[in-house]
C-alpha atoms as a PDB file:
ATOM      1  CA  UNK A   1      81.145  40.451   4.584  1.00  0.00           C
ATOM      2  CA  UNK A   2      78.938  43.359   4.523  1.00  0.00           C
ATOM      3  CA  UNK A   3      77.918  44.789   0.961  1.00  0.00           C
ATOM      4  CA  UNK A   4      78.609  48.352   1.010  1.00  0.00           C
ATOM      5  CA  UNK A   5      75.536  49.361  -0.775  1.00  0.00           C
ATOM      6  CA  UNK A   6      73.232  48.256   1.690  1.00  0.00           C
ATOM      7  CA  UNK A   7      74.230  51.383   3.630  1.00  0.00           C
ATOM      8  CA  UNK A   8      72.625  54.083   1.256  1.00  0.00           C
ATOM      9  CA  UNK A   9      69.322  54.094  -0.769  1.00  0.00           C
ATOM     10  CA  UNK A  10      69.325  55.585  -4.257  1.00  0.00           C
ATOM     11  CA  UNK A  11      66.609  57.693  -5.340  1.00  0.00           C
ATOM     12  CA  UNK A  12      63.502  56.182  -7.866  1.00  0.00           C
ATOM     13  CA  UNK A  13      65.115  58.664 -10.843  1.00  0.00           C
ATOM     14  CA  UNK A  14      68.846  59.318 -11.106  1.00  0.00           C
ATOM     15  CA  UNK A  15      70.278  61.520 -13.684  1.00  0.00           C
ATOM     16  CA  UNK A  16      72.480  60.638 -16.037  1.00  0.00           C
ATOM     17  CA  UNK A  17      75.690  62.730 -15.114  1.00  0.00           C
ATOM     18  CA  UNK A  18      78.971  63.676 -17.018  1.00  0.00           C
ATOM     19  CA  UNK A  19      81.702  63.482 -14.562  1.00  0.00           C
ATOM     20  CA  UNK A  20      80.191  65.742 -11.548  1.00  0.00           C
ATOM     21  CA  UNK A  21      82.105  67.196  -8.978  1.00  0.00           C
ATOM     22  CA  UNK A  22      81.061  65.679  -5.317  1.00  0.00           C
ATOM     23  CA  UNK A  23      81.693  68.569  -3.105  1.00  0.00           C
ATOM     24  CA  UNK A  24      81.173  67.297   0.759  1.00  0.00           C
ATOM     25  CA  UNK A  25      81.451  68.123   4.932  1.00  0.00           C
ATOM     26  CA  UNK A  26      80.354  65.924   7.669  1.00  0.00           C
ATOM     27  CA  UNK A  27      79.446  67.931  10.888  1.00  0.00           C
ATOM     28  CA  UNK A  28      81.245  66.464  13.873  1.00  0.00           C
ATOM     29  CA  UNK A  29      84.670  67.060  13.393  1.00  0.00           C
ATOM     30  CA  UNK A  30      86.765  70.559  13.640  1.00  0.00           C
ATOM     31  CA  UNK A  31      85.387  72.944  11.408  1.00  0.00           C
ATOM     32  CA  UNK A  32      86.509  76.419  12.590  1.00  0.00           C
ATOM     33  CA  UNK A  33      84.559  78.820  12.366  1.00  0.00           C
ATOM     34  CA  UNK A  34      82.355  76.856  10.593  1.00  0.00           C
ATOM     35  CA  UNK A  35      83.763  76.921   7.422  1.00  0.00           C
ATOM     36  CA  UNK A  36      82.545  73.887   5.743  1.00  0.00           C
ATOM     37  CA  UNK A  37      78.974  73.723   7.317  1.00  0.00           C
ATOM     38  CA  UNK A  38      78.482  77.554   6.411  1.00  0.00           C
ATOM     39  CA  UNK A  39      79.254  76.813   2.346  1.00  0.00           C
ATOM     40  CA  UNK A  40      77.800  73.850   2.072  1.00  0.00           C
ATOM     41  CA  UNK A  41      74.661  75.141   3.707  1.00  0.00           C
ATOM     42  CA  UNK A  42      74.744  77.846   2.034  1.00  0.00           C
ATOM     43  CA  UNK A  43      74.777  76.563  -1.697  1.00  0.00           C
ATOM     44  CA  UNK A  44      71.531  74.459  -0.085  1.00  0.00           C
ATOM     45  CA  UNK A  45      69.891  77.391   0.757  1.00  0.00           C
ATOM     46  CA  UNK A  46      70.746  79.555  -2.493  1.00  0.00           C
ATOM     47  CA  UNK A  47      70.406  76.375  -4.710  1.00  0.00           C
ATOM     48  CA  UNK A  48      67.587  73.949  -5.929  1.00  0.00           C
ATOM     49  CA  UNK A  49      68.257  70.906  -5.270  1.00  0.00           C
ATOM     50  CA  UNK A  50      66.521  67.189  -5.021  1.00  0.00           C
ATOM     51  CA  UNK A  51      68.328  64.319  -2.989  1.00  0.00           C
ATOM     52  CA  UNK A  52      69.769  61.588  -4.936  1.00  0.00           C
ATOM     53  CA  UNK A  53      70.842  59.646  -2.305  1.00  0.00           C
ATOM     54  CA  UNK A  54      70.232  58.469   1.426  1.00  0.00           C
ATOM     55  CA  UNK A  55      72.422  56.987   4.009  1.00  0.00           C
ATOM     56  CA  UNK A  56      71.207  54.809   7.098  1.00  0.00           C
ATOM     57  CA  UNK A  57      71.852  56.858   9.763  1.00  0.00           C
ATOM     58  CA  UNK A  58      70.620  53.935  12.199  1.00  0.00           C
ATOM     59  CA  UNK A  59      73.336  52.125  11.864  1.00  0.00           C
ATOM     60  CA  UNK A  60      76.161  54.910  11.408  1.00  0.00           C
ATOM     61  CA  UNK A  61      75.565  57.186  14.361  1.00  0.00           C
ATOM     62  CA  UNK A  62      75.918  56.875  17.750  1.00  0.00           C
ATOM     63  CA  UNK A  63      72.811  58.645  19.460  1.00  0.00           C
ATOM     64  CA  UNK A  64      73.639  58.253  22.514  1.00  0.00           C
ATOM     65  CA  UNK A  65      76.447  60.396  22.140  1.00  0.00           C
ATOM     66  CA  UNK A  66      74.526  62.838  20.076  1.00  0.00           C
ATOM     67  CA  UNK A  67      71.040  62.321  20.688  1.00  0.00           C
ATOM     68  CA  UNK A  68      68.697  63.908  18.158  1.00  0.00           C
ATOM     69  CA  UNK A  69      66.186  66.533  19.343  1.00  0.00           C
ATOM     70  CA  UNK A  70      62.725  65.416  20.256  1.00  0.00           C
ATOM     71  CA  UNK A  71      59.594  68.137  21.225  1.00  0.00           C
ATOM     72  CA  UNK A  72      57.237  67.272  23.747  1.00  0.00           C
ATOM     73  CA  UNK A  73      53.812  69.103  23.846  1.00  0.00           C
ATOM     74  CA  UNK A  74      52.023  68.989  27.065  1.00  0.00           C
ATOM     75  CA  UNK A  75      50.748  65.153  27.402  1.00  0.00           C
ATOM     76  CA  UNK A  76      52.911  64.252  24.572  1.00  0.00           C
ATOM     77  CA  UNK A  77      56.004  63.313  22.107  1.00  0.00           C
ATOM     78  CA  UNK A  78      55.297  65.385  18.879  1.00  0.00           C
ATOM     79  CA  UNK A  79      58.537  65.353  16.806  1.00  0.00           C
ATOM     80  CA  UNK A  80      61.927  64.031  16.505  1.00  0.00           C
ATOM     81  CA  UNK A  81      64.691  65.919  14.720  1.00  0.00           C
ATOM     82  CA  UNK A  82      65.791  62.894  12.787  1.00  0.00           C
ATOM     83  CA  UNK A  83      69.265  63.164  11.443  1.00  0.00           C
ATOM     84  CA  UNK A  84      69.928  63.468   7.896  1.00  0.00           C
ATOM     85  CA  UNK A  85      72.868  62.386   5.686  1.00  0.00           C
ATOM     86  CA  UNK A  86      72.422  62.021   2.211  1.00  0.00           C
ATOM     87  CA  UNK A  87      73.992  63.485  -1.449  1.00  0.00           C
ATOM     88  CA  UNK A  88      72.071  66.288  -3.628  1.00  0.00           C
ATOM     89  CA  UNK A  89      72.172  67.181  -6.653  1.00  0.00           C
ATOM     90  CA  UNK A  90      72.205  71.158  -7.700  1.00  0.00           C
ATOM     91  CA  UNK A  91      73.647  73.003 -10.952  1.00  0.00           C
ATOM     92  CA  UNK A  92      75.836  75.797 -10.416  1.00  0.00           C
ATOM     93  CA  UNK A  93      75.321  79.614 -11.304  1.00  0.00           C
ATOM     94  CA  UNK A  94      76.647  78.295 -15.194  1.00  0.00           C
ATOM     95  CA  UNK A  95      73.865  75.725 -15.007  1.00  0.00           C
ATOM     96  CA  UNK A  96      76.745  72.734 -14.381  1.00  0.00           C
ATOM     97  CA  UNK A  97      75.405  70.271 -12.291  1.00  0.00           C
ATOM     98  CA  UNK A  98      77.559  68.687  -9.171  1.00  0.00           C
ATOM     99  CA  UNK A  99      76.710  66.781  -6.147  1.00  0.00           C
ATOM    100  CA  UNK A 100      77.099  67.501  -2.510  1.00  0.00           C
ATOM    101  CA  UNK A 101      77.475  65.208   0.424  1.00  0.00           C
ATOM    102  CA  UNK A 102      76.173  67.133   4.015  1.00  0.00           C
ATOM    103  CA  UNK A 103      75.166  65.516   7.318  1.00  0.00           C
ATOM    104  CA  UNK A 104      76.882  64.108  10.679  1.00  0.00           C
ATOM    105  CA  UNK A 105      79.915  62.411  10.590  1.00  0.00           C
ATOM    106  CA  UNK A 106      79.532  58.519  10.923  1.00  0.00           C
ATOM    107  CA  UNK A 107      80.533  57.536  14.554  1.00  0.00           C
ATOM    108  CA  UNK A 108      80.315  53.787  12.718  1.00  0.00           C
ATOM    109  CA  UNK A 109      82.039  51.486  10.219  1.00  0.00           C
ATOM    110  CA  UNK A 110      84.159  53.816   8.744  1.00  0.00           C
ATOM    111  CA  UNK A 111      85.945  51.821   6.294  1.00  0.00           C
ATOM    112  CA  UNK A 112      81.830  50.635   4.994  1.00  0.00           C
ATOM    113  CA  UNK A 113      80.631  54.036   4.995  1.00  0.00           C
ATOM    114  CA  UNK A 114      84.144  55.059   2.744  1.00  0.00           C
ATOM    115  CA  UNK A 115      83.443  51.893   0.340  1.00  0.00           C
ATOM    116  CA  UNK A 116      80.375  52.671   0.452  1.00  0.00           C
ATOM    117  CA  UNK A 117      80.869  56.735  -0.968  1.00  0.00           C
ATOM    118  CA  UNK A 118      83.116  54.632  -3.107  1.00  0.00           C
ATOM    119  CA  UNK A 119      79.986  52.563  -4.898  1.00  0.00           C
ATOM    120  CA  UNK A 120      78.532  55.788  -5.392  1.00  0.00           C
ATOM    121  CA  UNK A 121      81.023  58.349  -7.088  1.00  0.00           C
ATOM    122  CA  UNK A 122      81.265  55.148  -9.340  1.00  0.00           C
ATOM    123  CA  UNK A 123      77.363  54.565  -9.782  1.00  0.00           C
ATOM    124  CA  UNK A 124      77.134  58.746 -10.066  1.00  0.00           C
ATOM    125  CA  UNK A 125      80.033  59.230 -12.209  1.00  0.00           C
ATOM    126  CA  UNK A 126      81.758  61.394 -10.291  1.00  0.00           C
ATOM    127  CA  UNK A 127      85.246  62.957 -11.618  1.00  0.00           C
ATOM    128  CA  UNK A 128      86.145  64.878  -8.212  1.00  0.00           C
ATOM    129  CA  UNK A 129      86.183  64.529  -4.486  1.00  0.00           C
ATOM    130  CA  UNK A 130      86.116  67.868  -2.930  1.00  0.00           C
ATOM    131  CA  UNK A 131      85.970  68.295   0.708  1.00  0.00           C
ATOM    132  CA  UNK A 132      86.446  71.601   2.823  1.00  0.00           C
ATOM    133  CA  UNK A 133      86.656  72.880   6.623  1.00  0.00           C
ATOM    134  CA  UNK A 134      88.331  75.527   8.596  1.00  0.00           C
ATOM    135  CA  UNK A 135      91.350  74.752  11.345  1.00  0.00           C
ATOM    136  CA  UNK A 136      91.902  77.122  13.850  1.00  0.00           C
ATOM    137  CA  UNK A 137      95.271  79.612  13.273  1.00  0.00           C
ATOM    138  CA  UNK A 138      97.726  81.848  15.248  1.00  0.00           C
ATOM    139  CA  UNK A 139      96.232  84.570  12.287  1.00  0.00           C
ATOM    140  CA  UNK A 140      94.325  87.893  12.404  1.00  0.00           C
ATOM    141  CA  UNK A 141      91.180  88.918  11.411  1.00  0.00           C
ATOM    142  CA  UNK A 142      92.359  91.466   9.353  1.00  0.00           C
ATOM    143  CA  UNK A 143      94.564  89.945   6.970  1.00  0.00           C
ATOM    144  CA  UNK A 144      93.946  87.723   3.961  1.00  0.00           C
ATOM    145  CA  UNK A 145      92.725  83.834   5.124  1.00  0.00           C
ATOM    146  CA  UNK A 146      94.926  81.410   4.239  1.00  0.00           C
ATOM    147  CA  UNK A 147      94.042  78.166   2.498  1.00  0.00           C
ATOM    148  CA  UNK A 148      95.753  74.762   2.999  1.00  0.00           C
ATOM    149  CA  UNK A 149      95.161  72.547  -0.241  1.00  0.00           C
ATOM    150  CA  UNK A 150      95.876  68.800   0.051  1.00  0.00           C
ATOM    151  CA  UNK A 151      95.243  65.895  -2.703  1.00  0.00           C
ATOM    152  CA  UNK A 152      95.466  62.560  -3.096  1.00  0.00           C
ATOM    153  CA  UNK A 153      98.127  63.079  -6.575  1.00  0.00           C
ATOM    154  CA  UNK A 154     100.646  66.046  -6.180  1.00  0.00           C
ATOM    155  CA  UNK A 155      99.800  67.453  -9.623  1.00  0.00           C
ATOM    156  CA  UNK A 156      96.112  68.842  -7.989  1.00  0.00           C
ATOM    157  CA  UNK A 157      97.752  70.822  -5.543  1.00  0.00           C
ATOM    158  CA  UNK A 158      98.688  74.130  -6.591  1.00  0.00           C
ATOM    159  CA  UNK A 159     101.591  75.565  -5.760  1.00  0.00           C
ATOM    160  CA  UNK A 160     101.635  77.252  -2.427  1.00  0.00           C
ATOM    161  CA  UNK A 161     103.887  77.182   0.778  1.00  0.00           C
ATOM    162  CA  UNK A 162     102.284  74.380   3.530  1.00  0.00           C
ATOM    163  CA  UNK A 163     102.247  75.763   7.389  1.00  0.00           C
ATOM    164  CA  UNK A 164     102.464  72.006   8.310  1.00  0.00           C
ATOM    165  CA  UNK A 165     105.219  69.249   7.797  1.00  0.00           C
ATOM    166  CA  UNK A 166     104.520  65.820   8.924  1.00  0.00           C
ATOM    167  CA  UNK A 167     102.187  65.787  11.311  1.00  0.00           C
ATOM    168  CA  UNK A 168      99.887  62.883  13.133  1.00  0.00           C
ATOM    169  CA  UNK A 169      96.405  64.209  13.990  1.00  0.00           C
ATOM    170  CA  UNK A 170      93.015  62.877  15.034  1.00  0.00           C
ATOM    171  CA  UNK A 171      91.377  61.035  11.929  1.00  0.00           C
ATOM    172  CA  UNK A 172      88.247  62.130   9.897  1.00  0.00           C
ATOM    173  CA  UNK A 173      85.687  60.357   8.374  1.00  0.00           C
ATOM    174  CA  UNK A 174      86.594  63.041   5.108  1.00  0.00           C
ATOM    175  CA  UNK A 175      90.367  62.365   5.324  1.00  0.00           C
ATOM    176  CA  UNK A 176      89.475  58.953   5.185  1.00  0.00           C
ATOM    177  CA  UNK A 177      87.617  59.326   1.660  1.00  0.00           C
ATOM    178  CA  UNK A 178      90.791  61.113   0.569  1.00  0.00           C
ATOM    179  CA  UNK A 179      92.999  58.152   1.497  1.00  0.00           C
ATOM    180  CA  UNK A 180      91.084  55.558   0.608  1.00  0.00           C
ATOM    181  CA  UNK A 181      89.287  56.651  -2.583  1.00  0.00           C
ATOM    182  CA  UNK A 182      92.267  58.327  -3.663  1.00  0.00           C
ATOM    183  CA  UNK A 183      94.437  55.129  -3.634  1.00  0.00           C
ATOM    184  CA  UNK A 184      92.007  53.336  -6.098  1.00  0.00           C
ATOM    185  CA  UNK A 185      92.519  56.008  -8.579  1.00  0.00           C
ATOM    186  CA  UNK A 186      89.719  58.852  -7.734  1.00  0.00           C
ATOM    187  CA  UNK A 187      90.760  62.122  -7.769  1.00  0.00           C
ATOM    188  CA  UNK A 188      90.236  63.740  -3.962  1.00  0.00           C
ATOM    189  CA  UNK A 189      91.328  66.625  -2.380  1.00  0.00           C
ATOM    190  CA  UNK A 190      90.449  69.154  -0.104  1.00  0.00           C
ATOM    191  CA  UNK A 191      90.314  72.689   1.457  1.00  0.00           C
ATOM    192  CA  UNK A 192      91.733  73.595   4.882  1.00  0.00           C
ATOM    193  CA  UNK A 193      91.195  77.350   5.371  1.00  0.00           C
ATOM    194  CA  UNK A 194      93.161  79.335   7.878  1.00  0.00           C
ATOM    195  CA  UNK A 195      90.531  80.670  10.528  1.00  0.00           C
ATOM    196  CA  UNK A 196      91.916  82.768  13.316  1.00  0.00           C
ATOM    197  CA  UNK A 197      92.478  81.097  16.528  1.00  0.00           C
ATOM    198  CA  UNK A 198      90.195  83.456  18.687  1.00  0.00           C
ATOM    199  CA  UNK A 199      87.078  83.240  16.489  1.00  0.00           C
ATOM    200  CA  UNK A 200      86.726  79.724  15.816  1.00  0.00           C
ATOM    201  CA  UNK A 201      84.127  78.592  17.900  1.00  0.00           C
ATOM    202  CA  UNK A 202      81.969  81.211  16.387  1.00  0.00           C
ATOM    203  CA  UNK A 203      80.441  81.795  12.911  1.00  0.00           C
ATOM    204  CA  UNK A 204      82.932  83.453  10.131  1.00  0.00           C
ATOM    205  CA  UNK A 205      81.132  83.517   6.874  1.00  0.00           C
ATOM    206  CA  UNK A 206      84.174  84.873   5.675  1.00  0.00           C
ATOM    207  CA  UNK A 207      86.107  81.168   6.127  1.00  0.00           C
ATOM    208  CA  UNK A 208      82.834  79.948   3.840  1.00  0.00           C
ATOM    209  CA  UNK A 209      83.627  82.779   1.345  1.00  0.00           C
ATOM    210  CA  UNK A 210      87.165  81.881   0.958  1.00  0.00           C
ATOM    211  CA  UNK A 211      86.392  78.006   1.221  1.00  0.00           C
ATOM    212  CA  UNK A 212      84.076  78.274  -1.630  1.00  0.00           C
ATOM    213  CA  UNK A 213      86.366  80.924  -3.921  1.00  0.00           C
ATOM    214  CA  UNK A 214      88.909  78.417  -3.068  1.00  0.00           C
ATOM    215  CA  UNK A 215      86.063  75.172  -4.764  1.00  0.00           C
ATOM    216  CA  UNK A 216      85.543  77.696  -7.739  1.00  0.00           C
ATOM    217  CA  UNK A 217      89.433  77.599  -8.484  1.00  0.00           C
ATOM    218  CA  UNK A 218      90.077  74.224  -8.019  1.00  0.00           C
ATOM    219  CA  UNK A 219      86.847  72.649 -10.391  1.00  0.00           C
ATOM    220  CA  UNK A 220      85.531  75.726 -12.462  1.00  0.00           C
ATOM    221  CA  UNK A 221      81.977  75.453 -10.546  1.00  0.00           C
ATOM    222  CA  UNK A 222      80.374  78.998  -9.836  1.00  0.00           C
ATOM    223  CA  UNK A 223      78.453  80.010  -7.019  1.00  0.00           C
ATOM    224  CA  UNK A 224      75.856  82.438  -5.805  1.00  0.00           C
ATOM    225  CA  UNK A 225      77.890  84.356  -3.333  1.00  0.00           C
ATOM    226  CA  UNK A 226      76.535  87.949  -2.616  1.00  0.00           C
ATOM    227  CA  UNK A 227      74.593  86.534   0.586  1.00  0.00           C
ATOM    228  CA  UNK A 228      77.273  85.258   2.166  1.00  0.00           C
ATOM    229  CA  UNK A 229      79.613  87.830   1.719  1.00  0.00           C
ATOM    230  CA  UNK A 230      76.897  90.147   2.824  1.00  0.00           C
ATOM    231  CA  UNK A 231      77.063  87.983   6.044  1.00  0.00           C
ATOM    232  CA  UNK A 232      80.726  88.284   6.070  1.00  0.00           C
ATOM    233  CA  UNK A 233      80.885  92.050   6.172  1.00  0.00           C
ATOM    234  CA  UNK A 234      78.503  92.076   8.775  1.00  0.00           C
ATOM    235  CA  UNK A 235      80.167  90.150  11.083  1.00  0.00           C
ATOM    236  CA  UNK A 236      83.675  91.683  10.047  1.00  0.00           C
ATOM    237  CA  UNK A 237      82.022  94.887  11.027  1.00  0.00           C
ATOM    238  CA  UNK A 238      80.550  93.316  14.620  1.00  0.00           C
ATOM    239  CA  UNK A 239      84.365  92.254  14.799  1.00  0.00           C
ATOM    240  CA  UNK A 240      85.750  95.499  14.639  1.00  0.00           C
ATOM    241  CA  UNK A 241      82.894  97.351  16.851  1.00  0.00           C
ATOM    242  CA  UNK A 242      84.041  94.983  19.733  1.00  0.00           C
ATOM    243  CA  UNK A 243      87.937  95.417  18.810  1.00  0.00           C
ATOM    244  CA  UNK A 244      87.299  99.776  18.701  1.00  0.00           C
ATOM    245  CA  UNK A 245      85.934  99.131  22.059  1.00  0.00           C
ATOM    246  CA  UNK A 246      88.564  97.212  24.229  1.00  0.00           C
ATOM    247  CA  UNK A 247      91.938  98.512  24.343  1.00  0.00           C
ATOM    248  CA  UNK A 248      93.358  94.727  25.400  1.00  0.00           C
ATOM    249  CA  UNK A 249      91.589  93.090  22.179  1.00  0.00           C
ATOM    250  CA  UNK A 250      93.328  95.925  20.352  1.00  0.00           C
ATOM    251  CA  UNK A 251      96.564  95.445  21.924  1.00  0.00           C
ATOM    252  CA  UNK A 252      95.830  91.384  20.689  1.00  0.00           C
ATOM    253  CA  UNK A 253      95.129  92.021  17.230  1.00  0.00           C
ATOM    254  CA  UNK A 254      97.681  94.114  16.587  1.00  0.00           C
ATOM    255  CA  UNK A 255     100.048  91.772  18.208  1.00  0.00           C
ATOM    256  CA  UNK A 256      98.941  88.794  15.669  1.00  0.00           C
ATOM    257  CA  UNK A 257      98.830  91.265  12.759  1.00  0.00           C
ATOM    258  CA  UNK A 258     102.889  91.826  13.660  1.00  0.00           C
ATOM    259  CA  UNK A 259     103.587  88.281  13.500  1.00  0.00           C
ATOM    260  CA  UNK A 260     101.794  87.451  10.504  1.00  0.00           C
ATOM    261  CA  UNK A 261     103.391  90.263   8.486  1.00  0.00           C
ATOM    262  CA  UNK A 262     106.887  89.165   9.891  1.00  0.00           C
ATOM    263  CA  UNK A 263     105.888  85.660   8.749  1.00  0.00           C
ATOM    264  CA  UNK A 264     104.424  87.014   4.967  1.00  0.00           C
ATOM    265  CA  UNK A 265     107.584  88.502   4.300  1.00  0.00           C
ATOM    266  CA  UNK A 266     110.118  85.332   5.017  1.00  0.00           C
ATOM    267  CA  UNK A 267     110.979  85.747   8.734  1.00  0.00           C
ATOM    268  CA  UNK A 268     113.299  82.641  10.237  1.00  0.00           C
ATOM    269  CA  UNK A 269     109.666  80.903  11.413  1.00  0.00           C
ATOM    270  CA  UNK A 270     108.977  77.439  10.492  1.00  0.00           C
ATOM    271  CA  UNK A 271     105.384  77.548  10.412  1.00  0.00           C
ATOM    272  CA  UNK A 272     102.337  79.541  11.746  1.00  0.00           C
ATOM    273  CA  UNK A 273     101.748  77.326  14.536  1.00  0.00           C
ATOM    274  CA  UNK A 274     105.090  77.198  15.762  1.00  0.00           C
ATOM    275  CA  UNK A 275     105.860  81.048  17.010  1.00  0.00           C
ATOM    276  CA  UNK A 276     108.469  82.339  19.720  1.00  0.00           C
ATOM    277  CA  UNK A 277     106.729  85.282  19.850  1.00  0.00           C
ATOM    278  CA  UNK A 278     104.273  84.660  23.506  1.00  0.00           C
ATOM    279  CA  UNK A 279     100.904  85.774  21.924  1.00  0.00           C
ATOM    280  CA  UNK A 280      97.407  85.159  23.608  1.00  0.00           C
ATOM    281  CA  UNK A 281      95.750  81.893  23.149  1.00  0.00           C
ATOM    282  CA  UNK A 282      92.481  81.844  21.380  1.00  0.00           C
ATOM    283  CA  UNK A 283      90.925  80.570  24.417  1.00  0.00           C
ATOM    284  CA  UNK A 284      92.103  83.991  26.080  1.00  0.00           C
ATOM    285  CA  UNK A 285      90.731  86.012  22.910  1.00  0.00           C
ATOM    286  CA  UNK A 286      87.799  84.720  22.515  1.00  0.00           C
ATOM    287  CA  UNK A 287      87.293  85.017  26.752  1.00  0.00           C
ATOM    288  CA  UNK A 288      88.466  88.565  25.781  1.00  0.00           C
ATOM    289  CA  UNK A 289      85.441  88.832  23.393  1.00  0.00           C
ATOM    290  CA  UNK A 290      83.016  87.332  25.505  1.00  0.00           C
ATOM    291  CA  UNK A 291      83.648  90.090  28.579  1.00  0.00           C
ATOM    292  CA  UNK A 292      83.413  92.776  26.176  1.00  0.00           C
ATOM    293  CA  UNK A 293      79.886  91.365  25.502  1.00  0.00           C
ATOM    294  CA  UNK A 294      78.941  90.938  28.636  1.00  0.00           C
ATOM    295  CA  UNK A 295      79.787  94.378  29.927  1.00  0.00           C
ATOM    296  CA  UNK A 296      77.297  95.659  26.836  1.00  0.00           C
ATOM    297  CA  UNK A 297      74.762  93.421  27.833  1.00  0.00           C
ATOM    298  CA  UNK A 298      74.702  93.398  31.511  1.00  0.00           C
ATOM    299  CA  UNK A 299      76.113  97.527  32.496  1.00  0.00           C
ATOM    300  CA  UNK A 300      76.997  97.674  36.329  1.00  0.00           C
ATOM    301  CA  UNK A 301      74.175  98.910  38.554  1.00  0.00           C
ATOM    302  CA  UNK A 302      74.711 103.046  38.957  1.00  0.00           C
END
């Protein structure tokens, strides 16, 4: 039997910590728009913060299925991009310190790696599980994102209308925590934010802004935000240059904003995913997108 432990390495110097949030994303997984990578990364980057902990990577990942970048310089091998997965320690914009968990999801021993997180929230204290990530939606741009909460006790979840029943879905490494942790008596939940359909292989800062807004409800901890939501008007702005420009994307868009406001106001819809309505896919949209860019790029020969 394989001791859980022997899967991370503490730091020399841990804090002493009152009942921190753990706030975490593994990269790997769906993540539209890149919800959960964008916060995460961008508390690191707004943030001190000193590691605290260090997983072994060697025997978690799978490189052959995502090997690690290496740089060769003329004659020679001169770095390896050497995968990183490990826990930090920051203090919010109050000065309350949490933890967060970042880095690729473990192809390996699942049920180790969750026993393992396990050892550690109990080592570090830790009151709250918090994970977050972005699923791709039949929803428009231009309304309000919505946020799908789930917990492992019914009293964490606020109160809010689920676009899902009972569904079966490709597993997580985070869901997995959820379950898991949350059936020994943690408290875990998580953020699912409503990303629409036709920009979810891109960049949306504005899924980070609402993931995060969503973290600040849910456990009290404030964040810097001005620099992402700068990012997010920018590329709301980019968004609606290339919409202004092509009369089909328009045609799209308002289409989605149609159903969505027959959904807000109690149309006879089950759910958001399950519309009569024939709209474009967000394969077709984001195709859509990626024309319009191309004809500004590359303008026919006169």
């Amino acid at each position: 039997m394989f001791d859980p432990k022997d899967l991370y390495e503490l730091a020399d110097e841990l804090p002493e910590l009152r009942e921190p949030v753990l706030l975490y994303h593994f990269d790997g997984f769906v993540d539209a728009g890149g919800s959960g990578r964008l916060a995460l990364g961008h508390l690191l980057a707004e943030l001190e913060h000193r590691v605290v902990a260090t997983f072994d990577v060697d025997r978690l990942l799978d490189y052959r299925s995502r090997r690690p970048i290496m740089t060769f310089d003329t004659d020679r091998w001169v770095e390896c991009e050497s995968p990183e997965l490990a826990v930090h320690l920051l203090e919010d914009a109050t000065g309350t310190p949490f933890l967060l968990m970042q880095g690729p999801e473990p192809d390996r021993e699942w049920e180790l790696f969750t026993a393992a997180v396990k050892t550690l929230a109990e080592r570090l204290r830790v009151s709250k599980l918090v994970t977050l990530h972005g699923i791709p939606m039949a929803v428009p741009h231009t309304r309000p994102l919505g946020v799908t909460m789930h917990a492992s006790r019914p009293e964490l979840v606020n109160t809010q209308n689920s676009a899902f029943g009972r569904v079966q879905v490709p597993g997580s490494v985070a869901a997995l925590i959820e379950l898991r942790l949350g059936a020994q008596g943690f408290d875990a939940m998580g953020y699912a934010v409503h990303v629409p359909h036709y920009l979810s292989q891109a960049e949306y800062p504005t899924a980070a802004v609402t993931a995060l807004e969503a973290v600040t409800r849910g456990t009290g901890l404030v964040f810097p935000m001005d620099g992402l939501r700068d990012a997010a008007q920018r590329t709301t702005a980019e968004i609606e240059e290339q919409i202004r420009a092509s009369t089909e994307l328009s045609t799209a868009i308002t289409g989605l904003e149609q159903q969505y406001d027959a959904f807000a106001a109690g149309a006879e819809r089950e759910n958001l995913i399950a519309e009569s309505t024939p709209m474009p896919t967000g394969d077709e949209l984001a195709a859509q997108f990626e024309r319009f860019l191309a004809e500004r790029e590359d303008p026919p020969a006169s």
